[in-house]
Protein backbone atom coordinates (compact mmCIF):
# COMPACT_ATOMS: atom_id res chain seq x y z
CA UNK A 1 108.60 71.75 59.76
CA UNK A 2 104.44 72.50 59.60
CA UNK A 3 104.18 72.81 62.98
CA UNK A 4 107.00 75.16 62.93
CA UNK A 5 105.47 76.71 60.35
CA UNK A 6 102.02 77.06 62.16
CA UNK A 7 103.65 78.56 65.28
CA UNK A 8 106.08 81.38 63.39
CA UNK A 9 103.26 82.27 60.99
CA UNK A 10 101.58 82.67 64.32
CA UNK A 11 104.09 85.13 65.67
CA UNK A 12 103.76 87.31 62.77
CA UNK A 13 100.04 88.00 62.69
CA UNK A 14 99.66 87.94 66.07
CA UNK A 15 102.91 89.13 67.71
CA UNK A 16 102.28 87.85 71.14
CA UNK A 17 105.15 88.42 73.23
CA UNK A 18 104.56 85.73 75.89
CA UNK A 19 106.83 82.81 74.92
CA UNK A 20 109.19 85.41 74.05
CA UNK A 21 109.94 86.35 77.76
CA UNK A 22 111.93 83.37 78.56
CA UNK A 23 113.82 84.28 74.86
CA UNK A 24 117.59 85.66 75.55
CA UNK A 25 117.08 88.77 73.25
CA UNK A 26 119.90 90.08 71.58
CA UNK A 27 121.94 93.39 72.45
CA UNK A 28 123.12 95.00 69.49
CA UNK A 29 125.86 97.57 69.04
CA UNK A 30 127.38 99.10 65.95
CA UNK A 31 130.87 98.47 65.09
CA UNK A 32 132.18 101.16 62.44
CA UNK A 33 135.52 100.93 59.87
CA UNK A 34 136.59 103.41 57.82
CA UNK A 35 139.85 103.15 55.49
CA UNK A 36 141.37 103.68 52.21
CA UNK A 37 142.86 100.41 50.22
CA UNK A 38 145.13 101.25 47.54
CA UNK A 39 146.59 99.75 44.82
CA UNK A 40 148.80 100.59 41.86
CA UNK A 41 147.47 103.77 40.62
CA UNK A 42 143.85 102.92 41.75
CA UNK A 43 142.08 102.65 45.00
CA UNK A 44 139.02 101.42 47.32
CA UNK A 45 136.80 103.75 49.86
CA UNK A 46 135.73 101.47 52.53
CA UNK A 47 133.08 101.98 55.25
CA UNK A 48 131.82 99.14 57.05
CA UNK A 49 128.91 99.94 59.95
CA UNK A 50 128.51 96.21 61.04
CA UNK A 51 126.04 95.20 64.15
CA UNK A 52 127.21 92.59 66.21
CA UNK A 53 125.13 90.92 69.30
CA UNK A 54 127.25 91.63 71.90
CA UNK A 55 125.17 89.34 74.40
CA UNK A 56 125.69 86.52 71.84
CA UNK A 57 127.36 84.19 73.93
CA UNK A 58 124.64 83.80 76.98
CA UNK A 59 122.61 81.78 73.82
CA UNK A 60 123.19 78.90 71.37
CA UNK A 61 120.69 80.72 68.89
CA UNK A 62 122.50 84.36 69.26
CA UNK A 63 125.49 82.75 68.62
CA UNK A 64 124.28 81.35 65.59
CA UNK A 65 122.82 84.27 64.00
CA UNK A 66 125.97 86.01 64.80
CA UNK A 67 128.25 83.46 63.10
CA UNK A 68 125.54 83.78 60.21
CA UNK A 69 125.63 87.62 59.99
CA UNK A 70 129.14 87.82 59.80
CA UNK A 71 129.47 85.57 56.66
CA UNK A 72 126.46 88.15 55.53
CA UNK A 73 127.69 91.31 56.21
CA UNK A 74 131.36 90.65 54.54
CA UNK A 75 130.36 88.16 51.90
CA UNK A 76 132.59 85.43 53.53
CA UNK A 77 130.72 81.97 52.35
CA UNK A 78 131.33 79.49 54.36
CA UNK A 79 133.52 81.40 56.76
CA UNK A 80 133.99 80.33 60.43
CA UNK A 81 135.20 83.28 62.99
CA UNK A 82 135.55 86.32 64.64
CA UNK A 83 134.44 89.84 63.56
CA UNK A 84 137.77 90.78 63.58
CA UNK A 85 139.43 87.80 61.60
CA UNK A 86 135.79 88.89 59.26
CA UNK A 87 137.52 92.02 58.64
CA UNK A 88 141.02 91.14 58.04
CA UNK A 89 139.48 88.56 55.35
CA UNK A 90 137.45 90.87 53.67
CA UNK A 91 140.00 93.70 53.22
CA UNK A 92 142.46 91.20 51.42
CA UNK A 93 140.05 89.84 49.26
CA UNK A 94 139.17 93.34 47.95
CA UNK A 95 142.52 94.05 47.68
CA UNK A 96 143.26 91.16 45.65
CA UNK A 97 140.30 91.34 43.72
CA UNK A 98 139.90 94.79 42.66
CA UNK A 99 143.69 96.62 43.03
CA UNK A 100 146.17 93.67 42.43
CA UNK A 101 148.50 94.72 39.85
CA UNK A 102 147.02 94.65 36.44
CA UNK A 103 143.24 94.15 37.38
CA UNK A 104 142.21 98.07 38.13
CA UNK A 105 142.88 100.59 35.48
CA UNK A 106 145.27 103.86 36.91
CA UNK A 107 143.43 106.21 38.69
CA UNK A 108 140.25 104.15 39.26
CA UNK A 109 138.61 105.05 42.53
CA UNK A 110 136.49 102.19 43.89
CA UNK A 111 133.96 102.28 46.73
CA UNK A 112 132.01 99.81 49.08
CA UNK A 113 129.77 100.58 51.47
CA UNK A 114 127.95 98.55 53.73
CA UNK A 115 125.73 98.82 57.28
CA UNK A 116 123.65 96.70 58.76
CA UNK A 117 120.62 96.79 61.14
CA UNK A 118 118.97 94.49 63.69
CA UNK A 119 115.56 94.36 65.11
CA UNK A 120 113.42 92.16 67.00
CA UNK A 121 109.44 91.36 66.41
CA UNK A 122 108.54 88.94 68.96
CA UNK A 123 110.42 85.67 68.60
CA UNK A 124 112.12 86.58 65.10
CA UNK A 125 115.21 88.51 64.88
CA UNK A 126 115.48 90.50 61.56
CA UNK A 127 118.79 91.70 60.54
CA UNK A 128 118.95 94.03 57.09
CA UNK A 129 122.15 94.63 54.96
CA UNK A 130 122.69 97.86 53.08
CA UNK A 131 125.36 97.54 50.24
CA UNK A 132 125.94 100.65 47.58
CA UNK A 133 128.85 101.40 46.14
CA UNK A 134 131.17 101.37 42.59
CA UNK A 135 133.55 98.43 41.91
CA UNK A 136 133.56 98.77 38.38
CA UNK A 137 131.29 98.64 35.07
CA UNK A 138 129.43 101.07 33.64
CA UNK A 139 127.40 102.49 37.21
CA UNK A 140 127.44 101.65 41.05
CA UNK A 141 125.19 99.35 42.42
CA UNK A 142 123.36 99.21 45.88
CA UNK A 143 120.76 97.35 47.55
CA UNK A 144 119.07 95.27 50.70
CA UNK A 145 119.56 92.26 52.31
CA UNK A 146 117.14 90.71 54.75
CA UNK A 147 117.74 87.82 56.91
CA UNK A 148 115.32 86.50 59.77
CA UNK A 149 115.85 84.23 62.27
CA UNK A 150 114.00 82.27 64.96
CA UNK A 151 115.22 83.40 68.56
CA UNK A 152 114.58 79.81 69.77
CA UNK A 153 117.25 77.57 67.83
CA UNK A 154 119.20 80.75 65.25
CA UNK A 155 117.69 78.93 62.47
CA UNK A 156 117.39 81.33 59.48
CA UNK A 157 113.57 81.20 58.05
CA UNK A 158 112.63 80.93 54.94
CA UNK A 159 109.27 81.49 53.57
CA UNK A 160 108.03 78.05 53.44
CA UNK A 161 109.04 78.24 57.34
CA UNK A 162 106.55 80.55 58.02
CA UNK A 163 103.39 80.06 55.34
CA UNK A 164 101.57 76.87 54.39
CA UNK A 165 102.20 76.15 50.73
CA UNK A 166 98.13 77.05 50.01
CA UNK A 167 99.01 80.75 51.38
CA UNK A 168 102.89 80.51 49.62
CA UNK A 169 100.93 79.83 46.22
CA UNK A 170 98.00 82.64 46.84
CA UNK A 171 101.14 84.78 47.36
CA UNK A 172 102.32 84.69 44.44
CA UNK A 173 99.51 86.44 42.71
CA UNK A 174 99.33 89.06 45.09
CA UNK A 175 102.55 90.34 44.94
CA UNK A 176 102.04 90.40 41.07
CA UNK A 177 98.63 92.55 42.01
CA UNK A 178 100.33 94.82 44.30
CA UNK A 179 103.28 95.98 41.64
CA UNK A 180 100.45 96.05 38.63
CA UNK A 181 98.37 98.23 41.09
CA UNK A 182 101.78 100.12 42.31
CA UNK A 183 102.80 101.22 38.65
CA UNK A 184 99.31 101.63 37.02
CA UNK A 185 100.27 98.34 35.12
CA UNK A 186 97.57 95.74 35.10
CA UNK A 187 98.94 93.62 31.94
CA UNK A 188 102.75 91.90 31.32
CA UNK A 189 103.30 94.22 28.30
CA UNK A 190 102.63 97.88 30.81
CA UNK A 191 104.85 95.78 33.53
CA UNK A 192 107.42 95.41 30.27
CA UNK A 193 106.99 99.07 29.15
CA UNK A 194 107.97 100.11 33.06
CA UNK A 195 111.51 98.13 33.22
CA UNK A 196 110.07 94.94 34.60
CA UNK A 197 110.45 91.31 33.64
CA UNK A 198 107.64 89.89 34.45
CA UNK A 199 108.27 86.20 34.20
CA UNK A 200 110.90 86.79 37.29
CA UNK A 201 108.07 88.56 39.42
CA UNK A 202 107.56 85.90 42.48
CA UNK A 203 107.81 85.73 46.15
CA UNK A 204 110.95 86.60 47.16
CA UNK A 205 113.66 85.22 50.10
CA UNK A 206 114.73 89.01 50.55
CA UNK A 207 111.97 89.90 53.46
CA UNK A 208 111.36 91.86 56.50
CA UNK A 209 108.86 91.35 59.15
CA UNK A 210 107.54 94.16 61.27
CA UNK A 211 105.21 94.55 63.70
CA UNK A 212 103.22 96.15 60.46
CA UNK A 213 103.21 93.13 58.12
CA UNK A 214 106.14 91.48 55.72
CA UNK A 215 107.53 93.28 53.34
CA UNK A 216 109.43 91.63 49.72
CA UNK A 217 112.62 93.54 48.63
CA UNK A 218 113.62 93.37 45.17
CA UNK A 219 116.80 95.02 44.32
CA UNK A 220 117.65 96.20 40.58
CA UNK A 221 117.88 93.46 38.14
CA UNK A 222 116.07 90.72 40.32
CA UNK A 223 112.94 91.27 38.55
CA UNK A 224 113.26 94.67 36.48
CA UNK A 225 116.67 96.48 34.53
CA UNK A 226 118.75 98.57 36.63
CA UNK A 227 116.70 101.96 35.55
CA UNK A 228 113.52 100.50 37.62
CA UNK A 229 115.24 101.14 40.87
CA UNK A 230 114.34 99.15 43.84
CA UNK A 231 111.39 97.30 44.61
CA UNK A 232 109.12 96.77 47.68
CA UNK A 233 106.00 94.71 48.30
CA UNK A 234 104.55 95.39 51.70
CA UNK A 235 101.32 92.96 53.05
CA UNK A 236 99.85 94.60 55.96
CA UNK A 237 98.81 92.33 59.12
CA UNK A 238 95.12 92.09 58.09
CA UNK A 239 95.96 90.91 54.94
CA UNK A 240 98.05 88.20 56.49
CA UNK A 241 95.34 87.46 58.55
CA UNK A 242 93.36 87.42 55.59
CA UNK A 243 95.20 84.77 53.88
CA UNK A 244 95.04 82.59 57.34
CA UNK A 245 91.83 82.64 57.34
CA UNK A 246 91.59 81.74 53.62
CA UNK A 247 89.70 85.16 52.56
């Protein structure tokens, strides 16, 4: 795992793209789905916009990653199969879930949204989940979903896969610096006054790497109420670089 570590943290700052060549990179294409669900009295707006890899089989790894961002996109845990047989899984549980008989009130109009997006930085391949939509309560929710994986083996990273634990415990009071600095709120009681909770503020899983930097994603509720909104934390390259070299 460290020297993993060493070589991914590697590919971020640096972004060399010379291992990468003999990489089988991924071809992506958007698959769309649009339809109406109904139920007694009540029903469900659905629009799907899910990326596949449609070069996945010419690599272990891609097909990997696409297994993995299929269980993603739909919320299938632990699911094992096509796209299609995705879909077909999905739809029921929604319909059983939310428009059985009995479970939605009359006239209730429900809807999901979701797309995806997938990107490659070297020898990582990022793929980001977009979910908004109403399925009951008092308001809709939305928000982002990042997942990264290694091109070489489809492993998804986390962030002890690609930071030492001296830089993953210098990043913790960073991130805390860049929201204080972000909202003009240097103490916990002006992070309070703002929405946040700040014993939840910490490195998060939810990341994206760019050719920029990383950037944290923090939807509503995962470290502020609902009001707050979203959340990003972005780290620039130097400032990676920066905590490499221990500045």
């Amino acid at each position: 795992m460290k020297n993993r570590s060493v070589l991914l943290l590697g590919a971020i700052l640096l972004l060399g793209g010379s291992c990468s060549k003999r990489l089988v990179h991924p071809e992506f294409e958007t698959h769309a789905l649009d339809t109406l669900l109904c139920g007694k009295g009540s029903s469900c707006k659905i629009e799907y916009r899910f990326v596949s890899i449609r070069n996945a089989a010419k690599s272990p790894a891609l097909e990997a990653v696409e297994q993995a961002n299929i269980g993603y996109f739909f919320q299938l845990e632990d699911f094992s199969g096509s796209e299609q047989q995705a879909v077909q899984t999905s739809l029921t549980e929604i319909q059983t879930n939310y428009l059985s008989e009995g479970l939605a009130p009359e006239g209730v109009e429900y809807e999901i949204s979701v797309e995806a997006e997938g990107a490659v930085v070297d020898s990582l391949l990022s793929y980001v989940i977009t979910r908004a939509g109403y399925t009951g309560g008092a308001h809709g929710m939305y928000g982002t979903e990042c997942h990264t994986y290694s091109l070489r083996d489809g492993f998804e990273l986390s962030l002890a896969d690609l930071f030492p634990e001296e830089v993953l415990q210098r990043l913790d009071g960073v991130i805390r610096e860049k929201i204080a600095a972000q909202y003009d709120a240097p103490m916990d009681d002006a992070l309070a006054q703002e929405g946040f909770f700040p014993e939840y503020i910490a490195p998060t899983e939810n990341f994206l790497i760019t050719p920029e930097g990383i950037t944290f994603y923090y939807n509503p509720y995962d470290i502020g109420c609902y009001a707050l909104g979203a959340v990003t934390v972005t780290l620039s390259r130097d400032e990676l670089n920066a905590f490499r070299s221990g500045e």
